[in-house]
N, C-alpha and C. Protein backbone atom coordinates (compact mmCIF):
# COMPACT_ATOMS: atom_id res chain seq x y z
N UNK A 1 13.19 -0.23 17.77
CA UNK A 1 11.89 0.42 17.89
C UNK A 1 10.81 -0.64 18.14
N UNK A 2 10.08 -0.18 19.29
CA UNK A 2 9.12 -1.50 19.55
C UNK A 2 7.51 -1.45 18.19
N UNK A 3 7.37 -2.58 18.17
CA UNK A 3 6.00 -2.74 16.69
C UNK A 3 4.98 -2.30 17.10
N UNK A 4 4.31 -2.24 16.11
CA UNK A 4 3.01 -1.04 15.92
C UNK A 4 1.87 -1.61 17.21
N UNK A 5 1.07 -0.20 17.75
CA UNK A 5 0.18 -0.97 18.76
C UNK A 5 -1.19 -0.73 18.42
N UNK A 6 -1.87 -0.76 19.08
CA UNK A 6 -3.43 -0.20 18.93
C UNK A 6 -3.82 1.06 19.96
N UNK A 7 -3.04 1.91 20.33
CA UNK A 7 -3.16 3.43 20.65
C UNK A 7 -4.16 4.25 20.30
N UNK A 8 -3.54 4.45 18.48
CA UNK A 8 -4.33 5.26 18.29
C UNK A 8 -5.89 4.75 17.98
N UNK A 9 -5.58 3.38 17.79
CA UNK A 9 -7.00 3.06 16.94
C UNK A 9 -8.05 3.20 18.73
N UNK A 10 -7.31 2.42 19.46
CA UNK A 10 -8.50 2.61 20.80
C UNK A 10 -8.78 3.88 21.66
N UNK A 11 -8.40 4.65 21.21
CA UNK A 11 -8.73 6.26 21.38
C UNK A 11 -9.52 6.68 20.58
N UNK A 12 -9.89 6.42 19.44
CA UNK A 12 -10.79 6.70 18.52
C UNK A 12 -11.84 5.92 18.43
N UNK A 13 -11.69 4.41 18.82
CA UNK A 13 -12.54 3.33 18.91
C UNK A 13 -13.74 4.26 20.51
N UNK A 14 -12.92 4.56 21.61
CA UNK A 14 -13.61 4.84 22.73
C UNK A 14 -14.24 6.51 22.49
N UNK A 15 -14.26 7.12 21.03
CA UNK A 15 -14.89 8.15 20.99
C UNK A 15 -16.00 7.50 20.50
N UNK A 16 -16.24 6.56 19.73
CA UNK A 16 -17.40 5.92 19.17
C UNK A 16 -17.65 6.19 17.95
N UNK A 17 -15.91 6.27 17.35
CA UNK A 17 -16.32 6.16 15.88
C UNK A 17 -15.22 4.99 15.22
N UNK A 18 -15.28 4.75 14.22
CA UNK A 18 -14.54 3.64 13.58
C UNK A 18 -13.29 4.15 12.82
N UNK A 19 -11.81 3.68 13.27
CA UNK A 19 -10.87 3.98 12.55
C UNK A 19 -10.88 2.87 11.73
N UNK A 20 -9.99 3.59 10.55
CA UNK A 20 -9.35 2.52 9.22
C UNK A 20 -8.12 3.59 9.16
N UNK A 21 -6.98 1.75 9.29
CA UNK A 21 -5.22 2.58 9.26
C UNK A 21 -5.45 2.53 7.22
N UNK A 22 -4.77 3.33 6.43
CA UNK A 22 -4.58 2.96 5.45
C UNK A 22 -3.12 3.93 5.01
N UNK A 23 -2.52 2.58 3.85
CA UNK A 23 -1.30 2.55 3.02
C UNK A 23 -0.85 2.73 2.07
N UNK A 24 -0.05 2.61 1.70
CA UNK A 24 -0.22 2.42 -0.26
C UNK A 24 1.63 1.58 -0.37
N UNK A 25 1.50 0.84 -1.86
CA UNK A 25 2.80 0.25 -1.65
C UNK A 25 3.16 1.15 -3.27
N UNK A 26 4.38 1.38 -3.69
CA UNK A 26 5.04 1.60 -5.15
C UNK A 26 4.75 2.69 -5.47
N UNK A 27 4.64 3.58 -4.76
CA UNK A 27 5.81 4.83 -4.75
C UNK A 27 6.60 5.62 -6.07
N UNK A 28 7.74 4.31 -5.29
CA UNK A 28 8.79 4.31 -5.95
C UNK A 28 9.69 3.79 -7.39
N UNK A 29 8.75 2.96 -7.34
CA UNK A 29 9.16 2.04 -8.64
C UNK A 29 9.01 2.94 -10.15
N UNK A 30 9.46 2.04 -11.04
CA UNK A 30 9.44 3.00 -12.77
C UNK A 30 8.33 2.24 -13.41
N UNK A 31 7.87 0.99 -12.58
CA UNK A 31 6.77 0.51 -13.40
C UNK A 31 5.55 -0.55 -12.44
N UNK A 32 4.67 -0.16 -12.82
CA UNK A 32 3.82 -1.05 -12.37
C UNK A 32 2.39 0.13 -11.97
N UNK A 33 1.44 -0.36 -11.30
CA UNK A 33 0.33 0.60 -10.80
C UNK A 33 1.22 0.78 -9.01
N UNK A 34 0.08 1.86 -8.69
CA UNK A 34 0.29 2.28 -7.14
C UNK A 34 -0.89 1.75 -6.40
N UNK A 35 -0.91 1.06 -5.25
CA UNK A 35 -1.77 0.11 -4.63
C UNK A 35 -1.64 0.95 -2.99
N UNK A 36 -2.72 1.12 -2.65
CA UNK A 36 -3.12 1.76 -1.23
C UNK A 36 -3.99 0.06 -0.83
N UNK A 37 -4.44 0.62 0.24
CA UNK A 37 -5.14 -0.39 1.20
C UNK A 37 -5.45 0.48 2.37
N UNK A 38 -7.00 0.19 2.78
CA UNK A 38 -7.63 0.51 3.97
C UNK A 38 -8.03 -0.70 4.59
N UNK A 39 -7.61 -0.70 5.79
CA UNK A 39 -8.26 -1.66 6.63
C UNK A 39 -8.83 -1.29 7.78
N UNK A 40 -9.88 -1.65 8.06
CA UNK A 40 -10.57 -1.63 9.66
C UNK A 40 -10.39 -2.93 10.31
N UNK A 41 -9.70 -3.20 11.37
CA UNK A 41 -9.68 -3.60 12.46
C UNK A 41 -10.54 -3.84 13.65
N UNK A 42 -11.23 -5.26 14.24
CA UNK A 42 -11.83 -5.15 15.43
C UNK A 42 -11.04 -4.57 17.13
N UNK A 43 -11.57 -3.57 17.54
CA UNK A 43 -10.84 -3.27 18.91
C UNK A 43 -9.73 -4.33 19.86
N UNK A 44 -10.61 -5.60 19.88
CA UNK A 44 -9.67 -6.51 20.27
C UNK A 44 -8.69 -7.43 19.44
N UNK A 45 -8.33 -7.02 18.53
CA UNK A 45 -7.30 -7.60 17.22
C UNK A 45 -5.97 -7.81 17.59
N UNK A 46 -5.42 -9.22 17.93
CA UNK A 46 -4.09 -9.67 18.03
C UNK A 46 -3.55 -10.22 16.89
N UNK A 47 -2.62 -9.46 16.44
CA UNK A 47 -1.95 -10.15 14.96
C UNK A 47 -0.29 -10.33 15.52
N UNK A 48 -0.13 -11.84 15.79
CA UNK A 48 1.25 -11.87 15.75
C UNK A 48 2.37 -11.99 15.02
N UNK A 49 3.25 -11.18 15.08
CA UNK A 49 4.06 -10.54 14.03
C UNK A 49 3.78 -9.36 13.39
N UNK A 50 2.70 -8.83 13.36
CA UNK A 50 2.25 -7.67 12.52
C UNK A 50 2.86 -6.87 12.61
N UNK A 51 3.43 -5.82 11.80
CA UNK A 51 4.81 -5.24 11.79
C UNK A 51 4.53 -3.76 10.11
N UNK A 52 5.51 -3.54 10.03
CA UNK A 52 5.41 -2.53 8.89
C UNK A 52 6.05 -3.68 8.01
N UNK A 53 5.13 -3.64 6.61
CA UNK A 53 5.46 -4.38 5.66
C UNK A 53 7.14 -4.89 4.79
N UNK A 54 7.71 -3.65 4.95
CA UNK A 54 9.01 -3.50 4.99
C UNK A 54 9.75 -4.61 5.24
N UNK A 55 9.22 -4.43 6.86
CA UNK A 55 10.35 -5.03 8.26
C UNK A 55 10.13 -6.63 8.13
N UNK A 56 9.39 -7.20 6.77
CA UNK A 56 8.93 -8.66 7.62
C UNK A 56 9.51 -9.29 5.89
N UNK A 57 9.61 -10.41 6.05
CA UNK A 57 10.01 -11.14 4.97
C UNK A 57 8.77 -11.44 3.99
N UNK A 58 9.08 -12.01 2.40
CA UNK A 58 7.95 -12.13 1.87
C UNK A 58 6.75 -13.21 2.57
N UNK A 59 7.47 -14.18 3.13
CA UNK A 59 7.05 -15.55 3.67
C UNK A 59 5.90 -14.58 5.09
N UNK A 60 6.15 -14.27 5.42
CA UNK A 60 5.57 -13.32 6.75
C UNK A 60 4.43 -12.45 6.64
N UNK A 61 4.99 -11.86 5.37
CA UNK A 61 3.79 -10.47 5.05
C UNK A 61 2.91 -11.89 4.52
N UNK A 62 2.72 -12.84 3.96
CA UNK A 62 1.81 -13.11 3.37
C UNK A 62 0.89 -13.92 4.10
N UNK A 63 1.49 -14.36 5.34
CA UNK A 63 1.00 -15.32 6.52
C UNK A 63 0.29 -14.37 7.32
N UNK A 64 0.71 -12.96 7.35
CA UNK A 64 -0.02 -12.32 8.20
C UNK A 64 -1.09 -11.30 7.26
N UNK A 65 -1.00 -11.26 6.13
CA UNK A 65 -1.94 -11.17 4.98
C UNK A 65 -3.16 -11.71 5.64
N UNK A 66 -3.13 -13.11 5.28
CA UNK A 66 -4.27 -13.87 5.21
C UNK A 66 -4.98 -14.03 6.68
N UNK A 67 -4.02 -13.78 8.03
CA UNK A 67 -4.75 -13.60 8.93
C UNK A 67 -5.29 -12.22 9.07
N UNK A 68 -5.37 -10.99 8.62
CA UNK A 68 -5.62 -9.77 8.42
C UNK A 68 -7.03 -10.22 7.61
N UNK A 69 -6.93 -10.91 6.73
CA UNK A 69 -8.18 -10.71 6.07
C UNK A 69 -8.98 -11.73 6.47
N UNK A 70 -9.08 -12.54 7.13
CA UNK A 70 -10.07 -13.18 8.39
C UNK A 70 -10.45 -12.66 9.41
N UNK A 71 -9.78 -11.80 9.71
CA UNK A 71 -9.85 -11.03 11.34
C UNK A 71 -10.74 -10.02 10.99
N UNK A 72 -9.95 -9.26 10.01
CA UNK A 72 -10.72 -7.54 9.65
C UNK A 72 -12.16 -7.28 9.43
N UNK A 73 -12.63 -6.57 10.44
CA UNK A 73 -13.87 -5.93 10.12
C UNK A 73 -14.29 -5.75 8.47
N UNK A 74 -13.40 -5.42 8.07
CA UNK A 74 -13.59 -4.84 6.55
C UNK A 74 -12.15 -4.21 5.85
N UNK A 75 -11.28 -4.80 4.83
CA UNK A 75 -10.62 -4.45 3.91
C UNK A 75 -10.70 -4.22 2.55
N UNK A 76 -10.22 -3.43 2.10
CA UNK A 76 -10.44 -2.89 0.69
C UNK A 76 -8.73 -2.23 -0.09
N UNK A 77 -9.02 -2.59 -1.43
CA UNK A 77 -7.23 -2.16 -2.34
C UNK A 77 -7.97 -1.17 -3.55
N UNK A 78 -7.74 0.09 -3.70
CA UNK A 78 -7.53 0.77 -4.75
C UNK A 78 -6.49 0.65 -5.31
N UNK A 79 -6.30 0.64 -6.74
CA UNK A 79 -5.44 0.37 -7.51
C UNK A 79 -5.50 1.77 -8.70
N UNK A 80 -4.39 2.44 -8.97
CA UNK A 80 -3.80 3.61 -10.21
C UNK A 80 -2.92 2.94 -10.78
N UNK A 81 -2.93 3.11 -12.31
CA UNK A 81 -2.45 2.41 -13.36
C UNK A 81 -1.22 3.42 -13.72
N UNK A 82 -0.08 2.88 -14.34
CA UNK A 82 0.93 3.59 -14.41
C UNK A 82 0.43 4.93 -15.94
N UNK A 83 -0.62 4.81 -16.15
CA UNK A 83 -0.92 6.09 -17.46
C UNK A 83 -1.58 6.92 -16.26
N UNK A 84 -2.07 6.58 -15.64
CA UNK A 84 -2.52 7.48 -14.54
C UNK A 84 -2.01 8.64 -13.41
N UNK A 85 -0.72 7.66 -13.51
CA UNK A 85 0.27 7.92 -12.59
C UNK A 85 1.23 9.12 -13.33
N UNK A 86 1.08 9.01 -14.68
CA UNK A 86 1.67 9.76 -15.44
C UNK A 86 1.07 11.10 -16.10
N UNK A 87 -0.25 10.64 -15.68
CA UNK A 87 -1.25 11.93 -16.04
C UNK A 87 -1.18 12.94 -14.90
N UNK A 88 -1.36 12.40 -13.76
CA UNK A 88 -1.62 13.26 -12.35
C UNK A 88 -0.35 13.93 -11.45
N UNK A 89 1.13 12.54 -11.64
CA UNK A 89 1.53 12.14 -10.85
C UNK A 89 1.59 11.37 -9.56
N UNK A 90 2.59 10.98 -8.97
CA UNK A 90 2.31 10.18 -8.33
C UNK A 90 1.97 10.15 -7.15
N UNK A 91 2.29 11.21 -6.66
CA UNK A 91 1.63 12.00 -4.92
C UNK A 91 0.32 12.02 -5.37
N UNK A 92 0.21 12.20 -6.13
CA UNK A 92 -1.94 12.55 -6.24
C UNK A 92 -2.44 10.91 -7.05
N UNK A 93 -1.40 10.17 -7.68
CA UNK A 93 -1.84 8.81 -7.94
C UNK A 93 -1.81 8.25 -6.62
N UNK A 94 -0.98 8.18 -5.50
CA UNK A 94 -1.28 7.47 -4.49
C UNK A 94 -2.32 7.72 -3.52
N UNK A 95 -2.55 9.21 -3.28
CA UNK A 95 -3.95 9.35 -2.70
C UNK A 95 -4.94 9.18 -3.36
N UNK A 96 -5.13 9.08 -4.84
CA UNK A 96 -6.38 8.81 -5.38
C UNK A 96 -6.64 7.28 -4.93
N UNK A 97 -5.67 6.23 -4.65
CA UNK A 97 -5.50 4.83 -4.76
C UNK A 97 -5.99 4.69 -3.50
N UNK A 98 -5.69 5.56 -2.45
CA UNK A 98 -5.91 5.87 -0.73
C UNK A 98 -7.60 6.10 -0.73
N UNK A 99 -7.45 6.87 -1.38
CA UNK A 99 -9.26 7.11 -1.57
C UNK A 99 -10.15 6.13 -2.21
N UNK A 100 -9.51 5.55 -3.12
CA UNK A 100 -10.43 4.46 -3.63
C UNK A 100 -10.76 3.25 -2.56
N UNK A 101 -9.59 3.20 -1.88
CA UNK A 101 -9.10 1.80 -1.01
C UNK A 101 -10.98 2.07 0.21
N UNK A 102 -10.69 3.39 0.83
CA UNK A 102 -11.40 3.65 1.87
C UNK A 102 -13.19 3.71 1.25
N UNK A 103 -13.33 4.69 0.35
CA UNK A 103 -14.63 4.21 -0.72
C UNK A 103 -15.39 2.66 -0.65
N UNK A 104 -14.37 1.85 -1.12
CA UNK A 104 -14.60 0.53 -1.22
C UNK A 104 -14.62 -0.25 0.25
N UNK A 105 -14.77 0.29 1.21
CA UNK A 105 -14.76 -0.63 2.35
C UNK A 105 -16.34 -0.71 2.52
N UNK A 106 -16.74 -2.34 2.82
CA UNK A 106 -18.02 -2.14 3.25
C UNK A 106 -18.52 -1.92 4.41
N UNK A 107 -17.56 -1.70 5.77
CA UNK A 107 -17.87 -0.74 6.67
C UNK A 107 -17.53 0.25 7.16
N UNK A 108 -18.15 1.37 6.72
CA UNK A 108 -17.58 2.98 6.55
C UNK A 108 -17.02 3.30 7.94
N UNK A 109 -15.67 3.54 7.58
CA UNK A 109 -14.93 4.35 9.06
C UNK A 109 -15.60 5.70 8.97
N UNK A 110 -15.00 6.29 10.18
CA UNK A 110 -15.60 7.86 9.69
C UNK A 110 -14.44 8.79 10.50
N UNK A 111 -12.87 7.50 10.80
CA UNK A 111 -11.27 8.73 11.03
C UNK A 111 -10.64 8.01 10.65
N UNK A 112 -9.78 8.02 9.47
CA UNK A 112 -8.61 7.85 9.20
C UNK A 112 -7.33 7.88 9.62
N UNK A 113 -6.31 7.27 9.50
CA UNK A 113 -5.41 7.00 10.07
C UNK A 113 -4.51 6.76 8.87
N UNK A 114 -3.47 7.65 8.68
CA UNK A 114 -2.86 7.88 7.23
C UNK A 114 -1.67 7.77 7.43
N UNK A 115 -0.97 6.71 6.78
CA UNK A 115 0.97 6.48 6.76
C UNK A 115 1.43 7.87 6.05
N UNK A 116 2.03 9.08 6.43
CA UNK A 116 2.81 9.94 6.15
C UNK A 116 2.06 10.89 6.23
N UNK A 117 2.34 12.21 5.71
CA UNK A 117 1.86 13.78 5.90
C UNK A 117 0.93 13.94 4.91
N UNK A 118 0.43 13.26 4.12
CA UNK A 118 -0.60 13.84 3.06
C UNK A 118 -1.56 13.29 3.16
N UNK A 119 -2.75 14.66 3.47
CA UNK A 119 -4.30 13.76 3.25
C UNK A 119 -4.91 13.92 2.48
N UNK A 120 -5.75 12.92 2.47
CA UNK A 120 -6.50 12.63 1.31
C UNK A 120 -7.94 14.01 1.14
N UNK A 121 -8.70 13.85 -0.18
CA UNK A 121 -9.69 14.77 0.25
C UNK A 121 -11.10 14.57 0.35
N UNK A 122 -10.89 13.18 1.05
CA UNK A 122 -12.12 12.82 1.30
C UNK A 122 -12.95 13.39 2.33
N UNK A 123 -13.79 13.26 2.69
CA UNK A 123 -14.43 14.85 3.94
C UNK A 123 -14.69 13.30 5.13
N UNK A 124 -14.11 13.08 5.38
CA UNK A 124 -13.70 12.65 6.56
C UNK A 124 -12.69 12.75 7.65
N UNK A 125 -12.37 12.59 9.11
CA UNK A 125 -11.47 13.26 9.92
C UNK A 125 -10.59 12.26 9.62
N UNK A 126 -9.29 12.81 9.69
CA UNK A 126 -8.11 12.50 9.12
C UNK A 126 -6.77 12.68 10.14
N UNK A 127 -6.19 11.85 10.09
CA UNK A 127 -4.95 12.17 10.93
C UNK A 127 -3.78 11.37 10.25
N UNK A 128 -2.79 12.00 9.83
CA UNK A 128 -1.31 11.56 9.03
C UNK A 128 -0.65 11.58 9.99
N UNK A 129 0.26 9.74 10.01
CA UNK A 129 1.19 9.79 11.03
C UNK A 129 2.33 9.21 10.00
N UNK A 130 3.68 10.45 10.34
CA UNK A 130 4.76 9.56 9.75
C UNK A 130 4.90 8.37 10.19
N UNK A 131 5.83 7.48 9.43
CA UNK A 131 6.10 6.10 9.89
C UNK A 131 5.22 5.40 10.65
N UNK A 132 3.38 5.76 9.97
CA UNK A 132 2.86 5.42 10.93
C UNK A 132 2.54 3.67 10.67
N UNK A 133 3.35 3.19 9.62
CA UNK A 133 2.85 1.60 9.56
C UNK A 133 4.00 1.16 10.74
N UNK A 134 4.52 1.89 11.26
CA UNK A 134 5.97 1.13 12.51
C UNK A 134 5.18 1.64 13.77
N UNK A 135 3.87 2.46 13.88
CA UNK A 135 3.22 2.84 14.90
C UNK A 135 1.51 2.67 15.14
N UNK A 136 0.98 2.24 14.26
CA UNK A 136 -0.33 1.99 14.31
C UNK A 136 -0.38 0.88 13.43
N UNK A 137 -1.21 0.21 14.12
CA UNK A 137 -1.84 -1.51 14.38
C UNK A 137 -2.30 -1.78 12.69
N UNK A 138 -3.50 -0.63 12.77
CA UNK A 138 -4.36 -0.58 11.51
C UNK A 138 -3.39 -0.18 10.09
N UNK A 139 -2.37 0.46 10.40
CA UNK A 139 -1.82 1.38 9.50
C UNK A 139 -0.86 -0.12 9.01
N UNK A 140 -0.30 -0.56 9.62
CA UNK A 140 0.83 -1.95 9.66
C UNK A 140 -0.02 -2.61 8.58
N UNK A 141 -1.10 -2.82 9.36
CA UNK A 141 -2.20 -4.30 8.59
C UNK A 141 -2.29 -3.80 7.05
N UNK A 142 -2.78 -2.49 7.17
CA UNK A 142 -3.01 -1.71 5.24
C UNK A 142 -1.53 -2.20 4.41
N UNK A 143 -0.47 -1.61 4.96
CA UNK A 143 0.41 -1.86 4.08
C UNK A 143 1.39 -3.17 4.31
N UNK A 144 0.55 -4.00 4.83
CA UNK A 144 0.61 -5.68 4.41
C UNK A 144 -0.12 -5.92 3.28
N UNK A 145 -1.13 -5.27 3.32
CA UNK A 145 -2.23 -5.58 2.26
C UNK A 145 -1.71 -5.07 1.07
N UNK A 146 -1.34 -3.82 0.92
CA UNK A 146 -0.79 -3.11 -0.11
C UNK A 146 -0.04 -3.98 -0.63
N UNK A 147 1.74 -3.79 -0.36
CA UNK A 147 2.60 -4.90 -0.54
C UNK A 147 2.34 -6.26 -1.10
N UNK A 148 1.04 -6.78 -0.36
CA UNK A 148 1.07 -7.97 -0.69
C UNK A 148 0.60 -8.14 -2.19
N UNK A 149 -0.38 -7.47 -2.51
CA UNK A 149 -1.23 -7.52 -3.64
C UNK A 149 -0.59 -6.65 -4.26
N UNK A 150 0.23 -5.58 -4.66
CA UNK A 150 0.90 -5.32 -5.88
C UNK A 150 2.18 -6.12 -5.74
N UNK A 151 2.68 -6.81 -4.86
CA UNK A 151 4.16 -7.75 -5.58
C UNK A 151 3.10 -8.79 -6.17
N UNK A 152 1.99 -9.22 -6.10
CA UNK A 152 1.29 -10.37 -6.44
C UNK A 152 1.08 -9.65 -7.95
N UNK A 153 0.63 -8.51 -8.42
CA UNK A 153 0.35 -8.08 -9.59
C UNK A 153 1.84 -8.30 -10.10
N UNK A 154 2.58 -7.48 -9.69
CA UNK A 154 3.68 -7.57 -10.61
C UNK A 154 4.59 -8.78 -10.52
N UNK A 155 4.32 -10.07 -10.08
CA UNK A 155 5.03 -11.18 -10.44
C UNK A 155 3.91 -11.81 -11.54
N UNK A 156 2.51 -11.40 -11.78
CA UNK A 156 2.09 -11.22 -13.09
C UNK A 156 2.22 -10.64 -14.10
N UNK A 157 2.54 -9.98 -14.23
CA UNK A 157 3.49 -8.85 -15.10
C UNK A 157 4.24 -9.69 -15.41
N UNK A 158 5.23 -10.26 -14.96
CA UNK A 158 6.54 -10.63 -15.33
C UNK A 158 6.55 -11.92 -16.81
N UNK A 159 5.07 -12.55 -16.00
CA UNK A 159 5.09 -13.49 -16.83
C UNK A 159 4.70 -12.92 -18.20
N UNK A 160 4.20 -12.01 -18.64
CA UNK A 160 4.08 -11.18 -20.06
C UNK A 160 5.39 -10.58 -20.36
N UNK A 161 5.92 -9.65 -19.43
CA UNK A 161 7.57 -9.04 -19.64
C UNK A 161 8.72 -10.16 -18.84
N UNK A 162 9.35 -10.77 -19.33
CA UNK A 162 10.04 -12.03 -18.76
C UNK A 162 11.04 -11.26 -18.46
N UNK A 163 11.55 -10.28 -19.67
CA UNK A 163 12.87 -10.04 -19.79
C UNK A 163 13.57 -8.65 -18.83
N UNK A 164 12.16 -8.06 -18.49
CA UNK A 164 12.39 -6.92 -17.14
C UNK A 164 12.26 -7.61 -15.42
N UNK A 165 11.99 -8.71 -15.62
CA UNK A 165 12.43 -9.46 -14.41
C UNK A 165 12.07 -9.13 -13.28
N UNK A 166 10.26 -8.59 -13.55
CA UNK A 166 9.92 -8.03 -12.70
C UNK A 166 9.66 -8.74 -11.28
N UNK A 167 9.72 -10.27 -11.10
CA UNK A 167 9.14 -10.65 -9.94
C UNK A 167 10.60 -10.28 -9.39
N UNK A 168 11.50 -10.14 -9.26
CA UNK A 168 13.23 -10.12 -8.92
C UNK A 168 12.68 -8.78 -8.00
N UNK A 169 12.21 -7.75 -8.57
CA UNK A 169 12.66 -6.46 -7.89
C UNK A 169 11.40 -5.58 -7.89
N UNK A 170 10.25 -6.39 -8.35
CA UNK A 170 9.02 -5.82 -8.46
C UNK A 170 8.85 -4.07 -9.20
N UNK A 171 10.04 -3.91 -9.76
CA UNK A 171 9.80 -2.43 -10.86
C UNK A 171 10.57 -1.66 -10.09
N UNK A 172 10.91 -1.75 -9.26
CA UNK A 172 12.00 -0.92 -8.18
C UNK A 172 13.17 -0.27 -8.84
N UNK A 173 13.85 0.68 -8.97
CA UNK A 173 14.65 1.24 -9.88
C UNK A 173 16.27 0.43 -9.24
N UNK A 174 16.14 -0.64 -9.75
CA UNK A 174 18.05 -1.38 -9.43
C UNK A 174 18.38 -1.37 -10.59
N UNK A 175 19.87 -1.52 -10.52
CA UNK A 175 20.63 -1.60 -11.73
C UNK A 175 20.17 -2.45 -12.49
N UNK A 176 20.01 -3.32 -12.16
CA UNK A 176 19.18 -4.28 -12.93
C UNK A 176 18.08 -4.21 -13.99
N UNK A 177 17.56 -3.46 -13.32
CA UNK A 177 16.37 -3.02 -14.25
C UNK A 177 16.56 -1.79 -15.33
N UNK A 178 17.27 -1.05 -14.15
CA UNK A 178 17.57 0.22 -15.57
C UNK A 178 18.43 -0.41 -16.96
N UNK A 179 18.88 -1.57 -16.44
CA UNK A 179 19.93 -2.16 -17.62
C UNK A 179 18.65 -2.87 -18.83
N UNK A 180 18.21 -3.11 -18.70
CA UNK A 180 16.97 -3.73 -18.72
C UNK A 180 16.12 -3.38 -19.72
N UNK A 181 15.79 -1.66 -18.95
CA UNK A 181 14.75 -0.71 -19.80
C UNK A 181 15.87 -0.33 -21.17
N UNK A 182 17.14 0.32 -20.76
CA UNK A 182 18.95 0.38 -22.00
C UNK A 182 18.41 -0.43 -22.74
N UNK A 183 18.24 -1.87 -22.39
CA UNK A 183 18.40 -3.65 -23.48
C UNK A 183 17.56 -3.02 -24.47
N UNK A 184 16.28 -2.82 -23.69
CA UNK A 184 14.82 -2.86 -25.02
C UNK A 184 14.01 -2.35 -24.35
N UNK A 185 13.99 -1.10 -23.91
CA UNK A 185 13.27 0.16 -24.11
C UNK A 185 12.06 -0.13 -22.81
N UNK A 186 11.31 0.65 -22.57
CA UNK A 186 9.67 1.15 -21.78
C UNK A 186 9.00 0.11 -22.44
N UNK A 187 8.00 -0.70 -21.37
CA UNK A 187 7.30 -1.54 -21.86
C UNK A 187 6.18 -0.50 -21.48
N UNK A 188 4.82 -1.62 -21.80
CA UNK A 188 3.35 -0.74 -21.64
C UNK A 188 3.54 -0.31 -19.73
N UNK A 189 3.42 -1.16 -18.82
CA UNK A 189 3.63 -0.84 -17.50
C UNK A 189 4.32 0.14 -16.96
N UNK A 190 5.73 0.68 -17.79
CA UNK A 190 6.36 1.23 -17.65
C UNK A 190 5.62 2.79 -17.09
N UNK A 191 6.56 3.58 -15.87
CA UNK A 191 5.95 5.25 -15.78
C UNK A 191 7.12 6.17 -16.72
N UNK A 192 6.34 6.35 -17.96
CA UNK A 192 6.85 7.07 -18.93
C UNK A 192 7.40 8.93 -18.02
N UNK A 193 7.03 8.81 -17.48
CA UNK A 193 7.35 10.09 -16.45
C UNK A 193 8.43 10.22 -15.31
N UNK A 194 8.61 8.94 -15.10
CA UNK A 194 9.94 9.10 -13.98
C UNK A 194 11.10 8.96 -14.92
N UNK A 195 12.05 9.47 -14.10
CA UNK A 195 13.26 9.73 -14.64
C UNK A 195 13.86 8.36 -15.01
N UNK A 196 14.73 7.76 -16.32
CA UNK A 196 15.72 6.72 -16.45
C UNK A 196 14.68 5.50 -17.24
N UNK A 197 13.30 6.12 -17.51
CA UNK A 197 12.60 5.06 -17.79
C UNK A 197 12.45 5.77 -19.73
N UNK A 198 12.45 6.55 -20.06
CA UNK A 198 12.52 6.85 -21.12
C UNK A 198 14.00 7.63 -21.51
């Protein structure tokens, strides 16, 4: 599959309004917060390598991190705490994190550009593209950002919980870890709500 382009963002750029791709990373995991990211992008933005966060090694996402946040018009990270995540859940913890991300930008887009089918309810125009960090430029750059800054939280974490080994797998449900939570139980980080963690 060829890497993400700037399509959608310069179709929206030539209506004369400002897109921001935005992401979120941890999902999936049994512990840690859920981290979105909005980024706006200048029209002429070459990021080489830029890719879906996934697809690129840690060494990569973080090289193209830091050129993302020199380049970018404006980036911003909402962050939901795992009691949060457990109050709401986590489909509505990650768009709240989506919403915070875009809030916090100091130059207001006014169309979104959303990795998967759920939008947010912010009263702005909105468009959800599956897999859209493997198809939009802006959407790629967010969940570099995402990624980058919650594995950065949770290899802090680790150093308080040594023994859940979180920089290894960043809270990700591996054997490893579920063996882990068995040893000695839910720490504070822990999502008391997903399954295998209590």
């Amino acid at each position: 599959m060829s890497p993400p382009n700037f399509d959608y963002e310069k179709e929206i750029w030539a209506k004369g309004r400002i897109p921001a791709g935005v992401d979120e990373a941890g999902r999936g995991p049994l512990a840690g917060p859920v981290v979105a990211a909005a980024v706006v992008l200048p029209d002429d933005c070459i990021i080489e390598g830029l890719d879906d966060s996934k697809k690129l090694t840690h060494t990569k996402r973080v090289r193209i991190y830091k050129e993302i946040e020199s380049l970018a018009i404006s980036y911003a990270v909402g962050i939901v705490e795992p009691e949060e995540i457990d109050r709401i859940n986590i489909l509505q913890a990650a768009l709240l994190a989506m919403e915070i991300s875009v809030k916090k930008l100091t130059t207001k887009p006014d169309y979104l550009l959303i990795d998967g089918n759920q939008r947010t309810s912010l009263l702005l125009m909105q468009e959800t593209i599956v897999k859209g960090d493997s198809k939009s430029y802006s959407i790629a750059a967010a969940s570099i950002i995402a990624k980058v800054t919650r594995d950065s939280i949770m290899e802090e974490y680790h150093k308080q919980y040594p023994e859940y080994n979180f920089k290894g797998h960043k809270g990700y449900p591996t054997k490893e870890h579920y063996e882990a939570i068995r040893e000695h139980g839910p720490c504070p980080i822990h999502r008391k709500s997903f399954r295998g963690v209590l």
